[in-house]
PDB file of N, CA and C in Angstrom:
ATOM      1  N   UNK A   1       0.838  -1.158   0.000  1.00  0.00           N
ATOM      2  CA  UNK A   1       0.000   0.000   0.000  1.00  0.00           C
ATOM      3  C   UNK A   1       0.896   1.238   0.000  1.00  0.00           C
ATOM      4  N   UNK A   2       0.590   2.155  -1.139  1.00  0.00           N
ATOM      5  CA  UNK A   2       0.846   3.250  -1.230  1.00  0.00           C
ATOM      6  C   UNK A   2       0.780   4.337   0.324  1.00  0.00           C
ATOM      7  N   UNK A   3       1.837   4.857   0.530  1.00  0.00           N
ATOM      8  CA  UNK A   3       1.772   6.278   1.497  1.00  0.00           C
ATOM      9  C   UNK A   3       0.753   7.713   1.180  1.00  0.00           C
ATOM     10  N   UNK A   4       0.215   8.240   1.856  1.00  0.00           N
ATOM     11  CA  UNK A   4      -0.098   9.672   1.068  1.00  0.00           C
ATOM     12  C   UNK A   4       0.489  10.441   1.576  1.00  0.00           C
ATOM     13  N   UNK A   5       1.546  10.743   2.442  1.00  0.00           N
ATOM     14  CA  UNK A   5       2.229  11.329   3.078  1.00  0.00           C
ATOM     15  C   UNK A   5       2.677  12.433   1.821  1.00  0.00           C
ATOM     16  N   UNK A   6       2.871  13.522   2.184  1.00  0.00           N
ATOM     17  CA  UNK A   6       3.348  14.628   1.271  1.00  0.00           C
ATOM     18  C   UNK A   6       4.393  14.684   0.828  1.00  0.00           C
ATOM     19  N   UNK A   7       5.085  14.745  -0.387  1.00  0.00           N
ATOM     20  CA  UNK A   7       6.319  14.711  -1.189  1.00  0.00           C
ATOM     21  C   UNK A   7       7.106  15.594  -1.025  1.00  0.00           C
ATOM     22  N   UNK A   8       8.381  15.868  -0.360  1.00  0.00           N
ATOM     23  CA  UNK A   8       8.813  16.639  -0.519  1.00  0.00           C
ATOM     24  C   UNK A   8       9.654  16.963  -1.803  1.00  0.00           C
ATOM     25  N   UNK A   9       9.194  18.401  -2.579  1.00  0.00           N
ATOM     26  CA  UNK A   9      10.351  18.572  -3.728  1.00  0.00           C
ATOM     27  C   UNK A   9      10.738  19.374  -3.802  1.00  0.00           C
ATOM     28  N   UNK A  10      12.515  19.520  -4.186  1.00  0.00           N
ATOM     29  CA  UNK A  10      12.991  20.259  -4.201  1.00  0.00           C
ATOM     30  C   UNK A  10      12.608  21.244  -5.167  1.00  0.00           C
ATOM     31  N   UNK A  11      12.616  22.758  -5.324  1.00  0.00           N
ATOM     32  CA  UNK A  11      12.428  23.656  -6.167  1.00  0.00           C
ATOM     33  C   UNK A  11      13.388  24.111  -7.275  1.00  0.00           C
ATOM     34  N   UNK A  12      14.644  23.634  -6.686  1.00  0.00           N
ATOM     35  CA  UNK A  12      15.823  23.693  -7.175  1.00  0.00           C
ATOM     36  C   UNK A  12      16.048  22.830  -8.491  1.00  0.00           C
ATOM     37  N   UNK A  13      15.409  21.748  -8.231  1.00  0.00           N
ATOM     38  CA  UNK A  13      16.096  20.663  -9.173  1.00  0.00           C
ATOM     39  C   UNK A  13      14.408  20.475 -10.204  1.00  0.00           C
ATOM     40  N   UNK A  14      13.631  20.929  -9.964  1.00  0.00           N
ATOM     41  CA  UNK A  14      12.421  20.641 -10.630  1.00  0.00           C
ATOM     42  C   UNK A  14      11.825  22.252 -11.760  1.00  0.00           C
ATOM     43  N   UNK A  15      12.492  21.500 -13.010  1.00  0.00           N
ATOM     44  CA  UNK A  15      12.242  22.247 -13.887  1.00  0.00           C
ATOM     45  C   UNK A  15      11.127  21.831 -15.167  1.00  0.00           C
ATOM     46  N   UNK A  16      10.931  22.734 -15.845  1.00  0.00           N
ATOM     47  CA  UNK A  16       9.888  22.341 -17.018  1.00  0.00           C
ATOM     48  C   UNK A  16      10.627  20.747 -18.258  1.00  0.00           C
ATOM     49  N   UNK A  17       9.562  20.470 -18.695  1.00  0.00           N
ATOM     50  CA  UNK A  17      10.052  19.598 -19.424  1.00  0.00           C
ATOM     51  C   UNK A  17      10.215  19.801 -20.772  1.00  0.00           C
ATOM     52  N   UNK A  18      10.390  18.974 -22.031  1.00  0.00           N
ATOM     53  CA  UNK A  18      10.446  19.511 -23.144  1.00  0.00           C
ATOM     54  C   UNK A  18       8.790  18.651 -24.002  1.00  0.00           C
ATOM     55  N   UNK A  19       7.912  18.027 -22.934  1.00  0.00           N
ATOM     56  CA  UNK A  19       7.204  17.894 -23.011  1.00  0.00           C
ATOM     57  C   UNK A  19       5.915  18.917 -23.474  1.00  0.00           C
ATOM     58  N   UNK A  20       6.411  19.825 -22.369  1.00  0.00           N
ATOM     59  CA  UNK A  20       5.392  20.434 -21.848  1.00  0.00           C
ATOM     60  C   UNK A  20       5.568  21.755 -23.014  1.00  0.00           C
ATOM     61  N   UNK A  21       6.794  21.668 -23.165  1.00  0.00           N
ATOM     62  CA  UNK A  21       7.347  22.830 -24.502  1.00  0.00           C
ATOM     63  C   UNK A  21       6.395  22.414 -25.947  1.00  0.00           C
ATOM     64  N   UNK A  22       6.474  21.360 -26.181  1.00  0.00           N
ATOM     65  CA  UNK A  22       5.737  20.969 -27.128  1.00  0.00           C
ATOM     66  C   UNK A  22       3.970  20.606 -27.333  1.00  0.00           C
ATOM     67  N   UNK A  23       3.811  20.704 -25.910  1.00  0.00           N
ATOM     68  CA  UNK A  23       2.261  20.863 -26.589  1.00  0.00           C
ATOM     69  C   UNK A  23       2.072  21.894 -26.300  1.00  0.00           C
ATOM     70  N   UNK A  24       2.714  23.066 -25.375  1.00  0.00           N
ATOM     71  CA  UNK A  24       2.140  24.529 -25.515  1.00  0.00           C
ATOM     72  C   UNK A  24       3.096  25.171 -27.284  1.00  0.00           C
ATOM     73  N   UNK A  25       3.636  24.779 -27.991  1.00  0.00           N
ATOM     74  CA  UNK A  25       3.850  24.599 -29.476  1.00  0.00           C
ATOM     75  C   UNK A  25       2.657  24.452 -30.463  1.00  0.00           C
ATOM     76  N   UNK A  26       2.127  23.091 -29.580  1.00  0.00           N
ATOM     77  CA  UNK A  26       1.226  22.536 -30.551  1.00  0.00           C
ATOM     78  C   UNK A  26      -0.695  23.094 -30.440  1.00  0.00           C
ATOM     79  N   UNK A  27      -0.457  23.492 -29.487  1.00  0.00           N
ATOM     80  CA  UNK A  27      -1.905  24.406 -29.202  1.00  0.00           C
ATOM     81  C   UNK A  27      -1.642  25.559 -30.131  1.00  0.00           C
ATOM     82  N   UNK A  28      -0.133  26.478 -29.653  1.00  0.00           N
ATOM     83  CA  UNK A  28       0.094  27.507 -30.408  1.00  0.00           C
ATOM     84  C   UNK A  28      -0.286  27.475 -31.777  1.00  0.00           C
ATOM     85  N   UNK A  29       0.258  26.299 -32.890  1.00  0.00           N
ATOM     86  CA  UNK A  29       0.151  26.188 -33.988  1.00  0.00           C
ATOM     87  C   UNK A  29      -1.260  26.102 -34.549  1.00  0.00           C
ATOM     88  N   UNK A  30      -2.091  25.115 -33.853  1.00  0.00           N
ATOM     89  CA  UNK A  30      -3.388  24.962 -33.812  1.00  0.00           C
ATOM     90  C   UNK A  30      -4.431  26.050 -34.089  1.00  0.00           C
ATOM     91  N   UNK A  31      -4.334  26.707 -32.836  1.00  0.00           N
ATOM     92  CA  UNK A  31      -4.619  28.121 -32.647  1.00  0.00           C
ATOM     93  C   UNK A  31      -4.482  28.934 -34.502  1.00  0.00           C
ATOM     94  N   UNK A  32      -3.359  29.148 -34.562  1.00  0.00           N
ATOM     95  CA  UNK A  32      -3.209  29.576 -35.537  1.00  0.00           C
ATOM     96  C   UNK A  32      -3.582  29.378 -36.658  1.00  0.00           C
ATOM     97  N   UNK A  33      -3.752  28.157 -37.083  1.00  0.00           N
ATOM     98  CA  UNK A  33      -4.286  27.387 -38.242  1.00  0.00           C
ATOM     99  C   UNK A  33      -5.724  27.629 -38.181  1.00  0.00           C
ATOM    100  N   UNK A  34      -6.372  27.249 -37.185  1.00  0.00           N
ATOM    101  CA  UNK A  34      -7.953  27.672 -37.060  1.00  0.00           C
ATOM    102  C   UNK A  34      -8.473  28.886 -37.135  1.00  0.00           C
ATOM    103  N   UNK A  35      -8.057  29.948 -36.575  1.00  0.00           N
ATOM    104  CA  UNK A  35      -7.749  31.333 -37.320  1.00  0.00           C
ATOM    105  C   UNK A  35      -7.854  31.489 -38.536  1.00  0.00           C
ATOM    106  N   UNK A  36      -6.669  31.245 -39.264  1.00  0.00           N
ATOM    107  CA  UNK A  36      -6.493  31.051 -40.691  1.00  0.00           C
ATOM    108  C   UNK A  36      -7.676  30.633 -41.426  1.00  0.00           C
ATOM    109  N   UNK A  37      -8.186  29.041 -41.399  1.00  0.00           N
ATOM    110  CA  UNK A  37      -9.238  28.580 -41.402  1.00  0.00           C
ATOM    111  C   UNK A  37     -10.667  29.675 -41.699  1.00  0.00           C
ATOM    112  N   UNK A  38     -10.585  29.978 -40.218  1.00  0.00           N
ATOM    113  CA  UNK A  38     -11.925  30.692 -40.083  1.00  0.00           C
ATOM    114  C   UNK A  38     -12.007  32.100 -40.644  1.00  0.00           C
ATOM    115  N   UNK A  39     -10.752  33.004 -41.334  1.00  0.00           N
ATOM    116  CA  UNK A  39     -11.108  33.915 -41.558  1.00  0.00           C
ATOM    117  C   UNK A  39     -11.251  33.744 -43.518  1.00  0.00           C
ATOM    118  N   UNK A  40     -10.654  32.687 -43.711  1.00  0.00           N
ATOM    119  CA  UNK A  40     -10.782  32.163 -45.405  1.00  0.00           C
ATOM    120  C   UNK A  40     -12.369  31.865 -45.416  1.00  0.00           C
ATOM    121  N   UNK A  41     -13.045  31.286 -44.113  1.00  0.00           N
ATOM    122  CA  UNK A  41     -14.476  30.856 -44.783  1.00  0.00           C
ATOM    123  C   UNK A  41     -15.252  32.566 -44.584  1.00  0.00           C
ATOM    124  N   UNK A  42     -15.262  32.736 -43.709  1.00  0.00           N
ATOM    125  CA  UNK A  42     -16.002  34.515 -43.720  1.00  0.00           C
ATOM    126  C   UNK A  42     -15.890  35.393 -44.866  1.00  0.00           C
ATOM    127  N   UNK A  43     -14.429  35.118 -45.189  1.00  0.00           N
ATOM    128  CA  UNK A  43     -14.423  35.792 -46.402  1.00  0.00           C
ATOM    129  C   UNK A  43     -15.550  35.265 -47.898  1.00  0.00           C
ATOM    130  N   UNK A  44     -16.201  33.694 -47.527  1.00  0.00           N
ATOM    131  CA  UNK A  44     -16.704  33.361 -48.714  1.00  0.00           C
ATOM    132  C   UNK A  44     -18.229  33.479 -48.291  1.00  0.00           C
ATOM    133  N   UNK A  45     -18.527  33.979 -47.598  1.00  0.00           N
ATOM    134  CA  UNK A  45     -19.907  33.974 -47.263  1.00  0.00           C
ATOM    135  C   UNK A  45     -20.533  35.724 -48.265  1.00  0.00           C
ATOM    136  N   UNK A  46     -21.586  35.253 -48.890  1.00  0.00           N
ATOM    137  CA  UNK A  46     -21.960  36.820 -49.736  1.00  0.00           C
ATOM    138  C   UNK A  46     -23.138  37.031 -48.964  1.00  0.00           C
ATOM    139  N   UNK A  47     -23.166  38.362 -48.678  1.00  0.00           N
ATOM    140  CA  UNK A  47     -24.464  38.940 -48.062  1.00  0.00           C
ATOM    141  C   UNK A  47     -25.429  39.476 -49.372  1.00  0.00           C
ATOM    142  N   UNK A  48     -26.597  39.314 -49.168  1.00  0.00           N
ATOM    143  CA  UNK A  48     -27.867  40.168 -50.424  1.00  0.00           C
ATOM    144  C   UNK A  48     -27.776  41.375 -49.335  1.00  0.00           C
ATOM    145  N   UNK A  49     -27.554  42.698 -49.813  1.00  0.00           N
ATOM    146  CA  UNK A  49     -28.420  43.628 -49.255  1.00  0.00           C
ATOM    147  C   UNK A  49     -29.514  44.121 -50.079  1.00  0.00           C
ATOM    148  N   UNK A  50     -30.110  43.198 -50.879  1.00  0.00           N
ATOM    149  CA  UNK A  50     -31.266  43.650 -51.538  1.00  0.00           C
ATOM    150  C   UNK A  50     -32.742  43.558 -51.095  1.00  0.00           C
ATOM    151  N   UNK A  51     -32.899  44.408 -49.870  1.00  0.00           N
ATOM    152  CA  UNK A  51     -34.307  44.060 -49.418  1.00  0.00           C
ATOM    153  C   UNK A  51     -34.536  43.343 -48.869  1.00  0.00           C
ATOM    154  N   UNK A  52     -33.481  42.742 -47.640  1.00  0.00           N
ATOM    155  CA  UNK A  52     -33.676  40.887 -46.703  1.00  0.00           C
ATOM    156  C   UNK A  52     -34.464  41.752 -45.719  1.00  0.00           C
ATOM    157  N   UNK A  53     -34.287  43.441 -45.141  1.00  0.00           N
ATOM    158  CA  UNK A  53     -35.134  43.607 -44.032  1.00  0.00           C
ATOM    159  C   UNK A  53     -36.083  44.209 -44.425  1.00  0.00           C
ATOM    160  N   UNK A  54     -36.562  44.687 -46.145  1.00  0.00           N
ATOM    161  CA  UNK A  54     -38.056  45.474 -46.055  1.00  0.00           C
ATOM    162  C   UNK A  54     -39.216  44.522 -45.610  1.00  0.00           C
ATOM    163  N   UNK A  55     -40.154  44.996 -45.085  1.00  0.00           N
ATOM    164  CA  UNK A  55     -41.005  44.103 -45.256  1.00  0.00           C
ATOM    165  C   UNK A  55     -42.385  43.754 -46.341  1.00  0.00           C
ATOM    166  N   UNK A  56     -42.904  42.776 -46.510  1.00  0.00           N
ATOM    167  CA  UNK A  56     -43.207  42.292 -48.061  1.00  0.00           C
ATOM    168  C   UNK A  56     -44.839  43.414 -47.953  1.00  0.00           C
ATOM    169  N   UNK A  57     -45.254  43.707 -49.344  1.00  0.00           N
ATOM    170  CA  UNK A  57     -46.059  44.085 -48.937  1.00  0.00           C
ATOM    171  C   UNK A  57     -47.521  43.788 -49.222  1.00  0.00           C
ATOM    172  N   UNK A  58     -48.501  44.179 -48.567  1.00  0.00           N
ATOM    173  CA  UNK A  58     -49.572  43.053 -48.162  1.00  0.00           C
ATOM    174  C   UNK A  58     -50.910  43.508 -48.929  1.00  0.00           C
ATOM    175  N   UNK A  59     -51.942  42.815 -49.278  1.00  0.00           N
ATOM    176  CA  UNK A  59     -52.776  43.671 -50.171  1.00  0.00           C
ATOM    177  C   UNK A  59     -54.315  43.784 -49.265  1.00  0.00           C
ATOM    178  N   UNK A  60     -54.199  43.076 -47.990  1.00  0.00           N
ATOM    179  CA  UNK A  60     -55.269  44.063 -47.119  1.00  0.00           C
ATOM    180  C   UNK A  60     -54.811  45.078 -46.650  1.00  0.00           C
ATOM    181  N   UNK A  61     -56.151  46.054 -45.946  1.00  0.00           N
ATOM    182  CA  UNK A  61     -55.946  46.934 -45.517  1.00  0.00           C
ATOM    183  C   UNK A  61     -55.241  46.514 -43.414  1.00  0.00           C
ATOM    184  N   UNK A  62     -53.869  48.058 -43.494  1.00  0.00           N
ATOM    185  CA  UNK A  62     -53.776  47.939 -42.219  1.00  0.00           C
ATOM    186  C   UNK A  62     -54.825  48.461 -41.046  1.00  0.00           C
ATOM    187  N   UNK A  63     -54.551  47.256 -39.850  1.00  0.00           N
ATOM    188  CA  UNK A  63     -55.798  47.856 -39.376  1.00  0.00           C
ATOM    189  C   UNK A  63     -54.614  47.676 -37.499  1.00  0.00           C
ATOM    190  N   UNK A  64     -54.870  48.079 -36.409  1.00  0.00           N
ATOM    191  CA  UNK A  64     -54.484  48.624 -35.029  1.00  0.00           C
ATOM    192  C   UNK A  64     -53.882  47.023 -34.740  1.00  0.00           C
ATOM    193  N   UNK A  65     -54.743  45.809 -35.061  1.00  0.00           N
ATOM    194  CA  UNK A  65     -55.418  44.463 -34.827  1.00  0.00           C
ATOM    195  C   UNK A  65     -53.928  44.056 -35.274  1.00  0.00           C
ATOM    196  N   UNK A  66     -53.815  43.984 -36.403  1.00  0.00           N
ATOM    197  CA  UNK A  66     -52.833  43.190 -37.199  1.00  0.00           C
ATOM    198  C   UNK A  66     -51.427  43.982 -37.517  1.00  0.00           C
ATOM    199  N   UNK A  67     -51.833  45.160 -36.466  1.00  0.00           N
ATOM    200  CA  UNK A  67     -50.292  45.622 -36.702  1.00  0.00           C
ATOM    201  C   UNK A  67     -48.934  44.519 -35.906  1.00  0.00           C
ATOM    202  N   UNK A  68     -47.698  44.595 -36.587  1.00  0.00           N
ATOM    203  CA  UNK A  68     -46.524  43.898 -36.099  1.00  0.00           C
ATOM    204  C   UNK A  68     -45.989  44.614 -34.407  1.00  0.00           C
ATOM    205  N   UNK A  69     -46.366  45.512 -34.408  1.00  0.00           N
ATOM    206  CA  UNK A  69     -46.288  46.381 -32.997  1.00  0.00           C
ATOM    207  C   UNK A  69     -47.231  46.029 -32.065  1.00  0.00           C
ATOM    208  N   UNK A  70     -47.265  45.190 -31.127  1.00  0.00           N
ATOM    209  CA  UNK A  70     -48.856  45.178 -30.115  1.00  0.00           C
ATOM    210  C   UNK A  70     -48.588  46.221 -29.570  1.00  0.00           C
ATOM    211  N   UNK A  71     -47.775  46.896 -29.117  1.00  0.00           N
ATOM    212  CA  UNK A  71     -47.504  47.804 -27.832  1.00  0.00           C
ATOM    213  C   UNK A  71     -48.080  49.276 -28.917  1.00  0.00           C
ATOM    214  N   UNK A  72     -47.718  49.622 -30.072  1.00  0.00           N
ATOM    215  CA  UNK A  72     -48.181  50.590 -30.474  1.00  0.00           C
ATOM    216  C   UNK A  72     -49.908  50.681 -30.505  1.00  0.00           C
ATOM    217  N   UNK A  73     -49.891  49.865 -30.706  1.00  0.00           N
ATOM    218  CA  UNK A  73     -51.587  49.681 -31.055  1.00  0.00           C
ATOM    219  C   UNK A  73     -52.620  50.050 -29.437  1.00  0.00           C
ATOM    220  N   UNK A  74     -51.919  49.791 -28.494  1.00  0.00           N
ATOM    221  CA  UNK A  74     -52.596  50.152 -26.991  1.00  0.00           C
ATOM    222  C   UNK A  74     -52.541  50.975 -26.600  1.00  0.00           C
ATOM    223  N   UNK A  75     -53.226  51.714 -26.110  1.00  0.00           N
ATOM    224  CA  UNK A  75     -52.949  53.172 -25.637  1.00  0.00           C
ATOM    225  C   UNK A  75     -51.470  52.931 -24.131  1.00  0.00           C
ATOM    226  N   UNK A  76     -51.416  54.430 -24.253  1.00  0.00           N
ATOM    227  CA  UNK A  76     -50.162  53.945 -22.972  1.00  0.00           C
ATOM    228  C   UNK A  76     -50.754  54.707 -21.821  1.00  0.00           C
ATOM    229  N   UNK A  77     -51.006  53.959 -20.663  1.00  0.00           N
ATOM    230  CA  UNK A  77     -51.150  54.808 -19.512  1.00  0.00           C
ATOM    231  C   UNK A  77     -50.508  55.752 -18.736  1.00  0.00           C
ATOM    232  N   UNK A  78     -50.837  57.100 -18.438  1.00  0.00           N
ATOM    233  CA  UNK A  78     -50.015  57.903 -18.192  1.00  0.00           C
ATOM    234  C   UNK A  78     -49.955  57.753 -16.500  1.00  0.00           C
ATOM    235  N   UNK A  79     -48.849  58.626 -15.938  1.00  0.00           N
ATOM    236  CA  UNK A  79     -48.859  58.408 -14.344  1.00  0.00           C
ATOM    237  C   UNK A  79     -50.061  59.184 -13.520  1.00  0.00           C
ATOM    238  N   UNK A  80     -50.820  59.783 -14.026  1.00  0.00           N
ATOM    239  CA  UNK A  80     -52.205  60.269 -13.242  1.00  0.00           C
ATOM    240  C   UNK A  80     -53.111  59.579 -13.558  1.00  0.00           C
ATOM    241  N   UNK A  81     -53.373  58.260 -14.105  1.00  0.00           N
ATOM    242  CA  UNK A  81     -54.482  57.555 -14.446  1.00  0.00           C
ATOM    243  C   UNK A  81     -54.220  56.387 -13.925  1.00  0.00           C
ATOM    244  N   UNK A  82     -54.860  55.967 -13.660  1.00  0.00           N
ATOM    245  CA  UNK A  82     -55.163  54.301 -13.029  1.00  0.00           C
ATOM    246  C   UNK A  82     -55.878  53.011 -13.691  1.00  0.00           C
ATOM    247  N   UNK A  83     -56.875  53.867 -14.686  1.00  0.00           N
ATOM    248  CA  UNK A  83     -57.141  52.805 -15.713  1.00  0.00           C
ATOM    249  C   UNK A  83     -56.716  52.500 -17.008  1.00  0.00           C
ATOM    250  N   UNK A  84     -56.542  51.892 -17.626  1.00  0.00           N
ATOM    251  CA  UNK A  84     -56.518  51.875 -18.867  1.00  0.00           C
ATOM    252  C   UNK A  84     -57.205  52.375 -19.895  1.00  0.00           C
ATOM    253  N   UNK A  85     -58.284  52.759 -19.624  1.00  0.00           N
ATOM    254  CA  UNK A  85     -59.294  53.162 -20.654  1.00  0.00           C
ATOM    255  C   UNK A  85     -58.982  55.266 -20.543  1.00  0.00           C
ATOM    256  N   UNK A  86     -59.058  56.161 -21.140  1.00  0.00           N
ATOM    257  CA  UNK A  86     -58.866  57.184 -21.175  1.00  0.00           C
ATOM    258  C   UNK A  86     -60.468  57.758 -20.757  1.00  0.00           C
ATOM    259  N   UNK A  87     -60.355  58.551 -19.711  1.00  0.00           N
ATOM    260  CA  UNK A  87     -61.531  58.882 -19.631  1.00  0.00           C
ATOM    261  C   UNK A  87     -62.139  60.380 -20.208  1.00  0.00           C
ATOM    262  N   UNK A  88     -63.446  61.482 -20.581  1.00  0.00           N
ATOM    263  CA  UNK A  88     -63.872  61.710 -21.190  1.00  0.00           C
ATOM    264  C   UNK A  88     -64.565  62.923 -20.449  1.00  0.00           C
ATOM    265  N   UNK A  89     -64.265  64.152 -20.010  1.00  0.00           N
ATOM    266  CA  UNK A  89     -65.207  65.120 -19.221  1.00  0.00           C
ATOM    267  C   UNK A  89     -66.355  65.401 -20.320  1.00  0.00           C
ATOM    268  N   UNK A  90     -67.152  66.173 -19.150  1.00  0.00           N
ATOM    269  CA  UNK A  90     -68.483  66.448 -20.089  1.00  0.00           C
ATOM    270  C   UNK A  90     -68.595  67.693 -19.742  1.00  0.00           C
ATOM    271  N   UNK A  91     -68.610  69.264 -21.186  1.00  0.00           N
ATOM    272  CA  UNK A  91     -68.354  70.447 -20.631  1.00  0.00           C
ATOM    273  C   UNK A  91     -69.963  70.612 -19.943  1.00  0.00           C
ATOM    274  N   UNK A  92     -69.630  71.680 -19.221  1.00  0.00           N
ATOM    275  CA  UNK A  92     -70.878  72.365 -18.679  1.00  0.00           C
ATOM    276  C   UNK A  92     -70.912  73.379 -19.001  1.00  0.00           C
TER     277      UNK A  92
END
C-alpha cells in the first residue's frame, strides 16, 4: 500500500520539461491554423443587401389588430391615471 504522506520537492532541481514545450507549441500552432481557417471561410460567405429587411407588402388593408407592434396599437397609460381606458369630461 501506497503512502499519502506529502512529497517533498525540491524547487531547485524541478524544472519544465520539453514535453510540456511541445504541446504549448502545438496548441500555439493549432490556434493559428484555425484562425487562418476561419477567416478564409467569412471571407466566402456573400451577403444580399437587396431588401432581406423590407417588409413584403400586403394587399389588405392595415388595421391597429394586425399591426406587427402590439404595444403601439394600446394606448399607454399615463402616471395620473389608473385605468386603462382614457376617460372623457363632459363640458358644462
Amino acid at each position: 500500500m501506497t503512502s499519502l504522506a506529502p512529497v517533498e520537492i525540491d524547487p531547485n532541481s524541478v524544472r519544465p520539461g520539453w514535453v510540456a514545450l511541445l504541446i504549448v507549441l502545438a496548441l500555439g500552432a493549432a490556434t493559428v491554423l484555425l484562425w487562418r481557417n476561419m477567416s478564409k471561410q467569412l471571407k466566402k460567405i456573400k451577403f444580399d443587401d437587396g431588401g432581406a429587411d423590407d417588409p413584403v407588402a400586403s394587399s389588405a388593408p392595415a388595421s391597429p389588430a394586425s399591426s406587427a407592434d402590439p404595444v403601439a396599437a394600446e394606448p399607454i397609460p399615463t402616471a395620473g391615471t389608473t385605468s386603462s381606458t382614457p376617460t372623457q369630461t363632459e363640458p358644462k
